[in-house]
Protein backbone atom coordinates (compact mmCIF):
# COMPACT_ATOMS: atom_id res chain seq x y z
CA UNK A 1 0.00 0.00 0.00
CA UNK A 2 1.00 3.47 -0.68
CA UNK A 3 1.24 5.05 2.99
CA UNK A 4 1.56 9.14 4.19
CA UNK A 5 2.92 9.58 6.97
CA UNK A 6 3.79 12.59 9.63
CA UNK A 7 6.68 12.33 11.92
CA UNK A 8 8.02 14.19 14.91
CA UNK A 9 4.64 14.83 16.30
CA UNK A 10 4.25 15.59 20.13
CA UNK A 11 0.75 14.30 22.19
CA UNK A 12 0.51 15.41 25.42
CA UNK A 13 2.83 13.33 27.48
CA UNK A 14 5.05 16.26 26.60
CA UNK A 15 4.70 19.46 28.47
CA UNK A 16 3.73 21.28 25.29
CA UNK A 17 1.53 19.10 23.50
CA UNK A 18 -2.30 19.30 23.46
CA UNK A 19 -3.68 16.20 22.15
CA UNK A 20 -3.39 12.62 23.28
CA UNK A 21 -2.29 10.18 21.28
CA UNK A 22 -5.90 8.70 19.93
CA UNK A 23 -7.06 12.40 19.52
CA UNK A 24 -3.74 12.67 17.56
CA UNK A 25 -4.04 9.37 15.61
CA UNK A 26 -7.49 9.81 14.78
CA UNK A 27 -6.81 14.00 13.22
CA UNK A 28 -4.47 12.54 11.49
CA UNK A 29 -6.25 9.18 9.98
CA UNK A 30 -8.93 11.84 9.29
CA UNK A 31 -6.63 14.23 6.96
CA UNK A 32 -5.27 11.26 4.99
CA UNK A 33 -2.52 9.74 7.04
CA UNK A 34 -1.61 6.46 7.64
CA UNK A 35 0.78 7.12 10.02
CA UNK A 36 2.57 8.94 12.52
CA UNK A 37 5.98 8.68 14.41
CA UNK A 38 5.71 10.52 18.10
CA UNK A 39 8.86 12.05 19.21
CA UNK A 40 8.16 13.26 23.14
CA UNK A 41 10.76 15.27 25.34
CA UNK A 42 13.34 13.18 26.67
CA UNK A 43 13.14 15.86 29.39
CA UNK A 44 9.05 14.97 30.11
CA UNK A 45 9.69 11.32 30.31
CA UNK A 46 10.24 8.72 32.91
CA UNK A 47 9.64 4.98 33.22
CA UNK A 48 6.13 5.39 33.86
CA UNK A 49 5.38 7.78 31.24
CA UNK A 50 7.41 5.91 28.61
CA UNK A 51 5.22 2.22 29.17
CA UNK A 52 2.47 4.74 29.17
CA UNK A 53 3.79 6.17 25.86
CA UNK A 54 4.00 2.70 24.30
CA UNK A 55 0.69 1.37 25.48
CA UNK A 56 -1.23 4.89 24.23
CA UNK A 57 0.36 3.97 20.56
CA UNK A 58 -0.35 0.80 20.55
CA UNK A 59 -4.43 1.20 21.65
CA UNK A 60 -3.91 3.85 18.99
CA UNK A 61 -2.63 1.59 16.09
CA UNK A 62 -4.54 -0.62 13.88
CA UNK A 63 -4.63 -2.20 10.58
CA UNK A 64 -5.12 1.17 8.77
CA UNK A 65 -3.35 3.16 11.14
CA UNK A 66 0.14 3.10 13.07
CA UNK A 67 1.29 5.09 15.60
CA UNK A 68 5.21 4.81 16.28
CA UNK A 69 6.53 5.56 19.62
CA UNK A 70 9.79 7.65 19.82
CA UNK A 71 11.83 10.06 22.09
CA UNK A 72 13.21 13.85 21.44
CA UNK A 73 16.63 13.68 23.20
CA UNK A 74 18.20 17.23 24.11
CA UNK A 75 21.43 16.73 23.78
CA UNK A 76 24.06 18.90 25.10
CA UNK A 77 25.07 22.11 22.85
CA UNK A 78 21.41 22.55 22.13
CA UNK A 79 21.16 19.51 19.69
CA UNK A 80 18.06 17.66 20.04
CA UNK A 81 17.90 13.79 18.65
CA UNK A 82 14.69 12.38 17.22
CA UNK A 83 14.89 8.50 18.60
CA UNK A 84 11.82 7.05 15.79
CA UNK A 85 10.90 3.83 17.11
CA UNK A 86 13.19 3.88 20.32
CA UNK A 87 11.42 3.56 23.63
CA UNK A 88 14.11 3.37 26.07
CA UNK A 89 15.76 6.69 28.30
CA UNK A 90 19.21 7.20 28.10
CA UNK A 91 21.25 8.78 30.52
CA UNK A 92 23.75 10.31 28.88
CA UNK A 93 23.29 13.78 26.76
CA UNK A 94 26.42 13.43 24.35
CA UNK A 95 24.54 13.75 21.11
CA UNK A 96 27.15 10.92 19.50
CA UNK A 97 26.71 8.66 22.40
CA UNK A 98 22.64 9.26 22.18
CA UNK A 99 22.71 8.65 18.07
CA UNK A 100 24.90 5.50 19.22
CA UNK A 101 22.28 4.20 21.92
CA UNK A 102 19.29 4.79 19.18
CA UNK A 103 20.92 2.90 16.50
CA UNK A 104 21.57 -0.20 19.58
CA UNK A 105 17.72 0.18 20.25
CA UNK A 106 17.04 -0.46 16.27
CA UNK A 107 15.52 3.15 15.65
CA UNK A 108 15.93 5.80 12.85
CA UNK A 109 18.20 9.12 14.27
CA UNK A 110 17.08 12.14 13.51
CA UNK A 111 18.74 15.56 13.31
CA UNK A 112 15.58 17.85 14.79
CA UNK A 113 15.47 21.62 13.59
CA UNK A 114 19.03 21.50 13.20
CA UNK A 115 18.87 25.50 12.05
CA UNK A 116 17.16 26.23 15.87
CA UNK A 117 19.33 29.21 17.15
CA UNK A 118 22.12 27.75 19.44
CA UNK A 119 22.21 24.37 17.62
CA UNK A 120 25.44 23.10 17.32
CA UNK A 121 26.31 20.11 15.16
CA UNK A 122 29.09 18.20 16.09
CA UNK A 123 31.11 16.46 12.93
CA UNK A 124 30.61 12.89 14.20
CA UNK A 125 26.97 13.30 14.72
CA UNK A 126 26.26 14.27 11.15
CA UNK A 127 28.52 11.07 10.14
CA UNK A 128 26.05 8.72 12.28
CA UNK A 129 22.62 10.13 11.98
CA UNK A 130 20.92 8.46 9.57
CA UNK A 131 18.50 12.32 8.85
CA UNK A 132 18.07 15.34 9.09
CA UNK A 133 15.03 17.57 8.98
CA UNK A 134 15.41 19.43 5.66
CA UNK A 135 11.58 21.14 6.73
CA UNK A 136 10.76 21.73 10.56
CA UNK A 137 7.09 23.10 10.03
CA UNK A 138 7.31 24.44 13.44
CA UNK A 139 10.68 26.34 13.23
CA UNK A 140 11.10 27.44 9.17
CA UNK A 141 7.02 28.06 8.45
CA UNK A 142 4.93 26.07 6.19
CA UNK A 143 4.70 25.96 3.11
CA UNK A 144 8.52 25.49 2.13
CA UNK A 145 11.26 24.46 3.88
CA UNK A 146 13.83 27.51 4.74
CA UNK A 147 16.68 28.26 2.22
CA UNK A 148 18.64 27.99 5.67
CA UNK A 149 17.75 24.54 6.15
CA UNK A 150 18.46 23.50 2.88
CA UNK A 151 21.73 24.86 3.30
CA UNK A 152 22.33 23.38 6.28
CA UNK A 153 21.42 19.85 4.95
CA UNK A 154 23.86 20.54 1.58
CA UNK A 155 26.75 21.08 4.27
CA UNK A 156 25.29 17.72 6.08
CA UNK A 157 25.69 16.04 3.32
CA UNK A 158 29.17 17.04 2.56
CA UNK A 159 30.44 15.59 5.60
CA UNK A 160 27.83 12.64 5.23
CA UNK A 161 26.56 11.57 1.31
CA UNK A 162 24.37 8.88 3.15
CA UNK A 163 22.24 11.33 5.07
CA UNK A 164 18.71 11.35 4.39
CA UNK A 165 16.44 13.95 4.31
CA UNK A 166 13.07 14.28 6.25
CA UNK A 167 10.48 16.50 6.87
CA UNK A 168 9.10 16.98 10.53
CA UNK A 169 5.68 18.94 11.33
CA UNK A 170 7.03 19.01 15.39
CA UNK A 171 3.28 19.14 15.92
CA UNK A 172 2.20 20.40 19.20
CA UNK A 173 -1.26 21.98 18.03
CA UNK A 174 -3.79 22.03 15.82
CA UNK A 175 -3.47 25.48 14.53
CA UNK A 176 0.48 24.07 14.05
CA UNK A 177 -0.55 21.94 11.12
CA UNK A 178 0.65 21.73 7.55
CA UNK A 179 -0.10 18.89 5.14
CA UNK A 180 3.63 17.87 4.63
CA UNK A 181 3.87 14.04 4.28
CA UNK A 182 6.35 11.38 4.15
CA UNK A 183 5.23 9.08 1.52
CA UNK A 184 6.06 5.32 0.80
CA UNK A 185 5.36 2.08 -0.11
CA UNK A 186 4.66 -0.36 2.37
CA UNK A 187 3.49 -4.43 2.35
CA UNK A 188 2.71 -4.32 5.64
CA UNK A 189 1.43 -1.55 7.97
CA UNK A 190 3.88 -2.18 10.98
CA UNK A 191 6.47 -0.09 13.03
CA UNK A 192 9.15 -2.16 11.70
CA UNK A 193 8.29 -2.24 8.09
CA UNK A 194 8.25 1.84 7.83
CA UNK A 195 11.06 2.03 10.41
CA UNK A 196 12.98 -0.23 7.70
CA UNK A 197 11.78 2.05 5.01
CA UNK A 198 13.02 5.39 6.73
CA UNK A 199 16.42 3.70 6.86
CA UNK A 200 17.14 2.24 3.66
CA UNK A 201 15.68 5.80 1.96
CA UNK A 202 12.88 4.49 0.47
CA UNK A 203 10.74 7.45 0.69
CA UNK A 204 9.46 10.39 -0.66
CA UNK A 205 8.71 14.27 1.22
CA UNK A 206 5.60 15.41 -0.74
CA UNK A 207 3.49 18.94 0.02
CA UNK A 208 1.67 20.76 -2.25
CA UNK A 209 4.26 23.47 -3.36
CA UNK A 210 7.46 20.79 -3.07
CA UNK A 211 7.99 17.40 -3.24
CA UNK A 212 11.44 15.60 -2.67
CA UNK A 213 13.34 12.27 -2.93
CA UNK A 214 14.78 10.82 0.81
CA UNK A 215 18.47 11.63 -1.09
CA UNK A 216 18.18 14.28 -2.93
CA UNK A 217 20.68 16.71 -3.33
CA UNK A 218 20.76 21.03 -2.93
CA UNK A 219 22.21 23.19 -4.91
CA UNK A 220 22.36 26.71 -3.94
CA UNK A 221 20.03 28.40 -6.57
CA UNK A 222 17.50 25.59 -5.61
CA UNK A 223 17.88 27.34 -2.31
CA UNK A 224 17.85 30.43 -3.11
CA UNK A 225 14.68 29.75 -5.49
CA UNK A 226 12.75 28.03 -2.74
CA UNK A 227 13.86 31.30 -0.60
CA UNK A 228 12.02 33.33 -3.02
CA UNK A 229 8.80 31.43 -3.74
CA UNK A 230 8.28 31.13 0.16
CA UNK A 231 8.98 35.26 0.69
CA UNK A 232 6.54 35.89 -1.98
CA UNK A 233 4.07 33.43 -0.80
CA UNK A 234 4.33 35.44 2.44
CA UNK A 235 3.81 38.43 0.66
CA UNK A 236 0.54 37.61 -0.91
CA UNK A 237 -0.90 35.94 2.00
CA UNK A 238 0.07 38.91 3.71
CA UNK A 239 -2.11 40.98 1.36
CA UNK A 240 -4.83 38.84 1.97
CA UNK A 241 -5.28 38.92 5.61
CA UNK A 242 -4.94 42.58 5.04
CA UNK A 243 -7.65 42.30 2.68
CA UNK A 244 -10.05 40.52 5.34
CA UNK A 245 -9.24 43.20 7.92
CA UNK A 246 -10.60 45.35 5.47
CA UNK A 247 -13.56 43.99 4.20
């Protein structure tokens, strides 16, 4: 089957989520999706809350429907790690030693909003992530994904050809929401199967204005293009809430 699919999404077992997990899985089963991957703060989380975090997705999931449980490590240096599929804390905060400890636990490590202001990204970290996110809805807008971000990923991927790209709606909120999917073909509906998928790259980041293979490459006028279609884009939505006032 040809799944969609939104990851990095927070439900409320994170201080700034909003939604539980079935209000989460069922918004998003509504607006097309066949899946999501939840990311929650590392810093939220216990024991408790993490069984609680598996048994929520899993009362959540069915055959048309998976919800994948996964951590948000902040790392030290301001780095946070998006553990897809892992379900375990970690104790240390050395971003290489966390992307280490993900990989042990079989998930998919994630480079979160690596443009956030204070973000540092340490060489080895960009050689064992397996992504980063090219588009963090919450951080660079919707829409597009920043010409900064793009950037940043081109650089990634100097260091690291095998780095994947990924789009992330870091979904706290309704109001939060852009239609940005990860798209891919799937036998079987399972954590493991699109866990698998993420990994080997067999994906594709589709929105209405862009749409991108898992390894594609940047160049700087694509940046710069996708710079300018997103600043006039803000232009003429600008107009048009101006409009509203008006009328």
């Amino acid at each position: 089957m040809r799944a969609r699919g939104a990851l990095h999404v927070h439900s409320n077992l994170s201080h700034d989520g909003t939604m539980t997990i079935a209000e989460l899985a069922a918004w998003y089963r509504d607006r097309g999706y066949h899946f999501i991957a939840v990311g929650e703060h590392s810093q939220d989380m216990n024991e408790a809350r993490v069984r609680e975090l598996v048994d929520q997705s899993e009362r959540a999931s069915s055959d048309d429907f998976r919800v994948i449980p996964g951590i948000e490590f902040a790392c030290k240096g301001g780095l946070h790690i998006l553990g897809i599929g892992v379900t375990t804390l970690f104790s240390h905060f050395d971003p290489v030693v966390v992307t280490d400890a993900i990989h042990e636990h079989d998930g998919y490590a994630v480079v979160a909003h690596p443009t956030r202001k204070g973000t540092k990204i340490p060489p080895e970290v960009v050689h064992k992530a397996d992504a980063a996110e090219i588009w963090n809805v919450g951080y660079d807008g919707r829409f597009l994904p920043s010409s900064q971000s793009l950037i940043c990923f081109r650089n990634m991927r100097q260091l690291n050809p095998r780095l994947l790209a990924v789009a992330g709606h870091d979904f706290h909120r309704k109001g939060g929401f852009y239609d940005v999917a990860v798209e891919m073909d799937v036998g079987l509906l399972s954590a493991a199967a699109i866990v698998q998928n993420l990994r080997s790259g067999q994906y594709t980041i589709r929105a209405r204005l862009f749409r991108c293979h898992a390894d594609r490459d940047f160049t700087w006028f694509q940046s710069a293009r996708l710079s300018f279609l997103s600043w006039q884009i803000g232009k003429l939505r600008g107009a048009r809430d101006l409009l509203w006032r008006r009328s």
